[in-house]
C-alpha atoms as a PDB file:
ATOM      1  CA  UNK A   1       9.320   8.633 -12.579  1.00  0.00           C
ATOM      2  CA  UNK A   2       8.047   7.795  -8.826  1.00  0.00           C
ATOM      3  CA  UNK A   3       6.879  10.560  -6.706  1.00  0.00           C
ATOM      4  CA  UNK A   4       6.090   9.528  -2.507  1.00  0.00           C
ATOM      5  CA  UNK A   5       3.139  11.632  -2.028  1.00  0.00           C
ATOM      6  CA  UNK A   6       2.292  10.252   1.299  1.00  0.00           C
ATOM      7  CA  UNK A   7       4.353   8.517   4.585  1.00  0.00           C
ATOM      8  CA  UNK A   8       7.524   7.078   4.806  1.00  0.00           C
ATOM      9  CA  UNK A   9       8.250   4.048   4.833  1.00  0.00           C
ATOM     10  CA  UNK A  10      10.971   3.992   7.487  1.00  0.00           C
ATOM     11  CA  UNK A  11       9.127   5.893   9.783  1.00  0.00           C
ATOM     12  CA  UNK A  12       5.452   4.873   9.383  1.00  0.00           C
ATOM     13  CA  UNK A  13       5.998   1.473   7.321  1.00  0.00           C
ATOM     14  CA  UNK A  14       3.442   3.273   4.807  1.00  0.00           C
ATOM     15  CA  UNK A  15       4.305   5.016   1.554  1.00  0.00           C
ATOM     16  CA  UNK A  16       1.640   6.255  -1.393  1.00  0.00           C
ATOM     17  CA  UNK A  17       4.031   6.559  -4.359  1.00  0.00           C
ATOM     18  CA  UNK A  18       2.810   7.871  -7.795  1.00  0.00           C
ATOM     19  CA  UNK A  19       4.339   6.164 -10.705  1.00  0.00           C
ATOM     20  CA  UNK A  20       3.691   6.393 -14.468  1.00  0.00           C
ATOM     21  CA  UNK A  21      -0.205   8.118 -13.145  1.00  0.00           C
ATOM     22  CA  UNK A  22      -0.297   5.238 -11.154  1.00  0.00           C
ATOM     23  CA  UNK A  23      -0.801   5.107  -7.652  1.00  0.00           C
ATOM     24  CA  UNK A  24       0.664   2.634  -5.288  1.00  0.00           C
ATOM     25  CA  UNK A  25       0.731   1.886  -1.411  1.00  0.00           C
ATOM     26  CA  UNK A  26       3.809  -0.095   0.193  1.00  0.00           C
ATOM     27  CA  UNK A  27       3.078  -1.197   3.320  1.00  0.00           C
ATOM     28  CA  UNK A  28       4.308  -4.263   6.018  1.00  0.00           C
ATOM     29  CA  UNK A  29       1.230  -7.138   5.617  1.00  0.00           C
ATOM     30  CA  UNK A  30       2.989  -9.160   7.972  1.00  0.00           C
ATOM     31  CA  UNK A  31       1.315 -10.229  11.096  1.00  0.00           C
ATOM     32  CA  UNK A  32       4.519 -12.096  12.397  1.00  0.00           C
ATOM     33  CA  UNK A  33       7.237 -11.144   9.899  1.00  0.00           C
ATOM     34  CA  UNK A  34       7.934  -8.489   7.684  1.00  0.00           C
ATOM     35  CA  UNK A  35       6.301  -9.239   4.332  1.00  0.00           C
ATOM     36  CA  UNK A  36       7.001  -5.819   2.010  1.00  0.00           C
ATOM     37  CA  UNK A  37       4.020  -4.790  -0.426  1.00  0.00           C
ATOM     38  CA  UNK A  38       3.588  -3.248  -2.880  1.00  0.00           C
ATOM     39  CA  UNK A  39       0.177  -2.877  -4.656  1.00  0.00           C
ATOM     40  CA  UNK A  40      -2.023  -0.413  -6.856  1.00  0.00           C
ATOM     41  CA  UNK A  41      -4.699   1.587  -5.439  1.00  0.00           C
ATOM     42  CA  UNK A  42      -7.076   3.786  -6.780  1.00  0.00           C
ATOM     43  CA  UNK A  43      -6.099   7.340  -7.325  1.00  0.00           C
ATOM     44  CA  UNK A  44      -9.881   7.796  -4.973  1.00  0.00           C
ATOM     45  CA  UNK A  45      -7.949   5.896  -1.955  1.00  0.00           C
ATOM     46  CA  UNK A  46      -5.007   7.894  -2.123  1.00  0.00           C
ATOM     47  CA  UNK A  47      -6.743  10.887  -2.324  1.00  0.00           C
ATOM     48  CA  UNK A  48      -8.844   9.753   0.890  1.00  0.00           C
ATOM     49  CA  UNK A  49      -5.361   8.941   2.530  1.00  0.00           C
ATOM     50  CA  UNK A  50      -3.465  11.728   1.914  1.00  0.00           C
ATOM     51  CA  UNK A  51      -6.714  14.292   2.947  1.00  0.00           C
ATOM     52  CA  UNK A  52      -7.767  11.617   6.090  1.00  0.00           C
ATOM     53  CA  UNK A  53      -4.465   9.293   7.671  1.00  0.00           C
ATOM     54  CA  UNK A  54      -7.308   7.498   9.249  1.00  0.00           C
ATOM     55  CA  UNK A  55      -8.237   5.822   5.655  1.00  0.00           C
ATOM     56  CA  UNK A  56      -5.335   4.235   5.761  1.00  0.00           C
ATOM     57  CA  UNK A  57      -7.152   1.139   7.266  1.00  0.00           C
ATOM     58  CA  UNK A  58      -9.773   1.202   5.051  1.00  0.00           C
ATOM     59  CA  UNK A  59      -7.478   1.286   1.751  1.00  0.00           C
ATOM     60  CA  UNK A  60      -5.882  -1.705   3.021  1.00  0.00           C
ATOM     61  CA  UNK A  61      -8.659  -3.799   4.164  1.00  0.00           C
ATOM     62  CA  UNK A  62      -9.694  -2.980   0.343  1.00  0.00           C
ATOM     63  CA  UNK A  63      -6.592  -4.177  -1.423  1.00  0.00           C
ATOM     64  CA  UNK A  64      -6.457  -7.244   0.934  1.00  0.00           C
ATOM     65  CA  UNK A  65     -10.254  -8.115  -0.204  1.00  0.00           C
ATOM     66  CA  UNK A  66      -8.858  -7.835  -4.012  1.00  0.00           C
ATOM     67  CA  UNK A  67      -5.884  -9.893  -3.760  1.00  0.00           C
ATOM     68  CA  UNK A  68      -8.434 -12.127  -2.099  1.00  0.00           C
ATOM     69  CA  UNK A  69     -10.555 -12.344  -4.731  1.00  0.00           C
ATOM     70  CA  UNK A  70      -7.427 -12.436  -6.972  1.00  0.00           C
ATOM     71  CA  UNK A  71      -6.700 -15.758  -5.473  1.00  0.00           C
ATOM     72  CA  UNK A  72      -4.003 -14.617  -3.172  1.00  0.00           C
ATOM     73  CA  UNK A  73      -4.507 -16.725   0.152  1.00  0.00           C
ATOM     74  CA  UNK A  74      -1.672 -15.512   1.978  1.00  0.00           C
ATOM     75  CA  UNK A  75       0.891 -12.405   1.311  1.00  0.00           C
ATOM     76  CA  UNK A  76       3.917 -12.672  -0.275  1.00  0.00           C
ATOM     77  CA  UNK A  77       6.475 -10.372  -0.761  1.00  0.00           C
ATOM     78  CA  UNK A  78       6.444  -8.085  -3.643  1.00  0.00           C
ATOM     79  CA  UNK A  79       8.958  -5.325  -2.699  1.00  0.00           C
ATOM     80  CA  UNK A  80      11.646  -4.643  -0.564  1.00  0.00           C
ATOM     81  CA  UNK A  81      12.795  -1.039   0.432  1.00  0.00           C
ATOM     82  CA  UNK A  82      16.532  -0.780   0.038  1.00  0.00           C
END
């Protein structure tokens, strides 16, 4: 079951869901167009989003440095809000 413990997605283009004691952050990473993301965090960065909104950066510079490092040049879709 998925729980949205932080943001909406239609309003703030950010969500922290919590899936299977997973935690996840959708978000636009788009610079031009929309590209929809989904990706895992750590339940430490949603914990530092949820408590501090200004994290939010932070987190995401973070998962963009593992997809990196992942091999990942450029972002791709991986979800799309319906």
């Amino acid at each position: 079951m998925e729980q949205i413990i932080y943001g909406n997605i239609y309003n703030e283009s950010l969500e922290v869901v919590k899936r299977d004691s997973k935690f996840y952050i959708r978000y636009d990473a788009g610079a031009h167009q929309v590209i929809w993301r989904e990706d895992e965090i750590t339940k430490e960065e949603a914990e530092s989003i949820i408590y501090n909104s200004s994290a939010v950066s932070s987190v995401l510079w973070n998962v963009q440095a593992r997809l990196t490092q992942q091999g990942s040049k450029r972002p791709k879709s991986n979800w799309n809000p319906s």
